[in-house]
Protein backbone atom coordinates (compact mmCIF):
# COMPACT_ATOMS: atom_id res chain seq x y z
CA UNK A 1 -39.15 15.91 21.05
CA UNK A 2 -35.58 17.98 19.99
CA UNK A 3 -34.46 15.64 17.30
CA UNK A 4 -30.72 17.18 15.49
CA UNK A 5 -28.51 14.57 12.69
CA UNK A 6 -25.28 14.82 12.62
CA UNK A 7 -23.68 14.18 9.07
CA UNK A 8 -20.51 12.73 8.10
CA UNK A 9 -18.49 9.71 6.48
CA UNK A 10 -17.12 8.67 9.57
CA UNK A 11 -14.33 7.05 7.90
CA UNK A 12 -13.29 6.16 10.89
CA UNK A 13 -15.99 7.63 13.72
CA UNK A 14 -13.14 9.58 15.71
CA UNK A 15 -13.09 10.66 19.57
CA UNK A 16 -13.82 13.97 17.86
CA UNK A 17 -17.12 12.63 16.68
CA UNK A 18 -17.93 11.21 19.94
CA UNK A 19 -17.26 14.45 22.02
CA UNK A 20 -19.59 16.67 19.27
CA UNK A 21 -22.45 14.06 19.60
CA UNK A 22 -21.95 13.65 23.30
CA UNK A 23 -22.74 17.83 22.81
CA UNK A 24 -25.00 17.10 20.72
CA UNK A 25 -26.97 14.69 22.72
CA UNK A 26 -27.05 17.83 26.00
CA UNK A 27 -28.85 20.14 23.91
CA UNK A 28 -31.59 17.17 22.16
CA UNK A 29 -33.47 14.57 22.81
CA UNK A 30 -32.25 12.62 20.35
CA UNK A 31 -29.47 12.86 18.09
CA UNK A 32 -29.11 10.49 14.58
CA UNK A 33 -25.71 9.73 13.11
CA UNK A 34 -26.11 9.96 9.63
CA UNK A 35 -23.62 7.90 8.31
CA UNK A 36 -22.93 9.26 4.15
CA UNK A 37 -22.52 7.09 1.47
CA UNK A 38 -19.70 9.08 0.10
CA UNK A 39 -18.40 7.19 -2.94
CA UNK A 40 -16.74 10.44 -4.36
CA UNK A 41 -14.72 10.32 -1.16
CA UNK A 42 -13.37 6.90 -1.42
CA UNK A 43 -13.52 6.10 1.88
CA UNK A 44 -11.57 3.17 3.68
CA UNK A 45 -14.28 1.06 5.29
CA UNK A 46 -17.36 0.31 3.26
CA UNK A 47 -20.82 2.03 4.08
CA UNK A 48 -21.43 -0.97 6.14
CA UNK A 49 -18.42 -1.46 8.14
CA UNK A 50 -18.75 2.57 8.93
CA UNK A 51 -22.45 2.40 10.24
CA UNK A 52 -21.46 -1.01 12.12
CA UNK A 53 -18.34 1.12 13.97
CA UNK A 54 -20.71 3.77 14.75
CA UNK A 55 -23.26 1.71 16.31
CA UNK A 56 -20.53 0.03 18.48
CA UNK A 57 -19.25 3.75 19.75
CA UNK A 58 -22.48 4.32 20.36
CA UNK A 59 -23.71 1.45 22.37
CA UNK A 60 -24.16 2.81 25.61
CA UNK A 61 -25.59 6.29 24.58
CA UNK A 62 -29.06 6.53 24.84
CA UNK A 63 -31.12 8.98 22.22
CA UNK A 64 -28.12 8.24 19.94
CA UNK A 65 -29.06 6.03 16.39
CA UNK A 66 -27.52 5.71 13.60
CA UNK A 67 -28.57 5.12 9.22
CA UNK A 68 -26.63 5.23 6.33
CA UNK A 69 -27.95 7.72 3.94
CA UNK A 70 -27.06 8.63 0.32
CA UNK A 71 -27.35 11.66 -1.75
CA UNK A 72 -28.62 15.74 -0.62
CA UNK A 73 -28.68 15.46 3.32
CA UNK A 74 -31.43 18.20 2.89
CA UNK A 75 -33.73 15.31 1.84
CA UNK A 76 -32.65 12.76 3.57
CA UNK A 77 -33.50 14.99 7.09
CA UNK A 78 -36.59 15.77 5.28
CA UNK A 79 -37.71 12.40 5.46
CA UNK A 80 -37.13 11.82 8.77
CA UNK A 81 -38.57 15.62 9.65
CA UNK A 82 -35.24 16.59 11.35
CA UNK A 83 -34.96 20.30 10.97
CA UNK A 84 -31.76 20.71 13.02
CA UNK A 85 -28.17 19.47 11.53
CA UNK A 86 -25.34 19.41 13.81
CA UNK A 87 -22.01 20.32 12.64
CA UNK A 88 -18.12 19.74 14.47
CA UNK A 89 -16.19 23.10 14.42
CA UNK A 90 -12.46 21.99 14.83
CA UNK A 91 -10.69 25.21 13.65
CA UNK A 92 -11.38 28.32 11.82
CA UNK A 93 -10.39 26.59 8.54
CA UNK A 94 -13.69 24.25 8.92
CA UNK A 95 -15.70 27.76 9.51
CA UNK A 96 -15.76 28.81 6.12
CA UNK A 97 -16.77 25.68 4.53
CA UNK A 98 -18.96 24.81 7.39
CA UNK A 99 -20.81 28.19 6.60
CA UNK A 100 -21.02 27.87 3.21
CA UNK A 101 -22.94 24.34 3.47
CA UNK A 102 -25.16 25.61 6.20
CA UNK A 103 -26.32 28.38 3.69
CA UNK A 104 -26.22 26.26 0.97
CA UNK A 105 -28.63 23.66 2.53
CA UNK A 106 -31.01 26.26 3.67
CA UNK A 107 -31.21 27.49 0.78
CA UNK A 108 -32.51 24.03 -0.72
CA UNK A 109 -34.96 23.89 2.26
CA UNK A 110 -35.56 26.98 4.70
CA UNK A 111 -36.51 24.97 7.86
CA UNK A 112 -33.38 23.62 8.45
CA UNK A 113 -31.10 24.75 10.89
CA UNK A 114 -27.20 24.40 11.47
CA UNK A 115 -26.19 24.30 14.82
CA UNK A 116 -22.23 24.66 14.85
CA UNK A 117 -20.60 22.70 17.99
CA UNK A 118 -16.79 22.49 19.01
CA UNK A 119 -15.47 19.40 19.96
CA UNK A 120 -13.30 19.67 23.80
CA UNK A 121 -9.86 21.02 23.06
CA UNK A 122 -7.98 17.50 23.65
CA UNK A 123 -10.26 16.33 20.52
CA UNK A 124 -10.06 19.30 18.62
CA UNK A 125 -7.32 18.22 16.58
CA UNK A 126 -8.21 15.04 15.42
CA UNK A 127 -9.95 14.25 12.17
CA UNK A 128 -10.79 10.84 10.47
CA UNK A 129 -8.09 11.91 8.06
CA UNK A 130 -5.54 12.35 10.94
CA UNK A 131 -6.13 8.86 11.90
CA UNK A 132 -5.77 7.47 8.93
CA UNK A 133 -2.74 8.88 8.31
CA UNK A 134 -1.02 8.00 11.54
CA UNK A 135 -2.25 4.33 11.67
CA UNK A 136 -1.12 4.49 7.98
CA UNK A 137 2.52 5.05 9.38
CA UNK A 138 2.51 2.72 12.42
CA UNK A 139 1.62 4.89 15.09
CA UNK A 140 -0.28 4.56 18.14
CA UNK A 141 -4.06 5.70 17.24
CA UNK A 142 -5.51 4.55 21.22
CA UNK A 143 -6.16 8.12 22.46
CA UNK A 144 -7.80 9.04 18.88
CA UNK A 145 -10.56 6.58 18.56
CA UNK A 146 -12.76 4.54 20.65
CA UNK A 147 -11.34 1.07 21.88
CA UNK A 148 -14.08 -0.57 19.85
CA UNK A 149 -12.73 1.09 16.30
CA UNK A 150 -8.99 0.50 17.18
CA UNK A 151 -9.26 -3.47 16.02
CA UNK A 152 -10.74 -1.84 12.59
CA UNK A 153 -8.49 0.58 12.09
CA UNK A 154 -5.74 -1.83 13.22
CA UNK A 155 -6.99 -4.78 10.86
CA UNK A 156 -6.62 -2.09 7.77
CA UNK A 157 -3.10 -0.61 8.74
CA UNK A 158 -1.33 -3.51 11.11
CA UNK A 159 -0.52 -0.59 13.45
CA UNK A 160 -0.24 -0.45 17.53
């Protein structure tokens, strides 16, 4: 079986997300949503509420799970003998670092692989970060998340 994770802090899981582990899910048999921990981030929604959203995005996909995991993703896909990470490509700006990481992580353990995947262009734009920051200001966040994450999103911001 092709098994790939697909890192992030989904903070919130974006349509962006969904259209890289819709990819995602073409090219394996199964793709997990590994859902970090990311205190150093301070994200928004707690480690719980973030895996929760995911799974509800999720629902209908089949080969699609999701965990929470904490610390060097390296191990973490170690333990669950994943040897291929997925990784979202927006723009050239998320190349670099995107790069970097890959090499860094194989350097730390030499079966992984990165595969790099581009989200659709009408999702290219949009970030968890972009979200926040409109929903922050009132604005209308519908076409930038999935109907399931709008009510969380909504509850934290009192936006549209």
């Amino acid at each position: 079986m092709r098994v790939a994770i697909y890192p992030g802090t989904f903070d919130p899981i974006t349509n962006g997300h969904m259209d890289v582990i819709k990819r995602a899910r073409k090219l394996f048999d199964k793709v997990l949503v590994a859902v970090a921990i990311s205190e150093e981030k301070r994200p928004l929604f707690d480690i719980q509420t973030r895996v929760k959203m995911v799974k509800e995005a999720i629902v209908n996909m089949d080969g699609v799970d999701v965990e929470p995991f904490d610390g060097l993703l390296v191990n973490f896909s170690k333990s669950k003998n994943i040897r291929v990470m997925i990784r979202g490509l927006r723009a050239v700006s998320d190349f670099e670092f995107e790069l970097q990481m890959g090499y860094a992580n194989a350097s730390l353990w030499s079966e992984i692989e990165t595969v790099y995947l581009m989200p659709s262009l009408k999702n290219a734009f949009i970030s968890s970060s972009v979200v926040r920051s409109i929903a922050k200001h009132g604005g209308d966040i519908s076409h930038l998340v999935p109907e399931t994450i709008q009510p969380y999103v909504q509850s934290r911001f009192k936006c549209m």
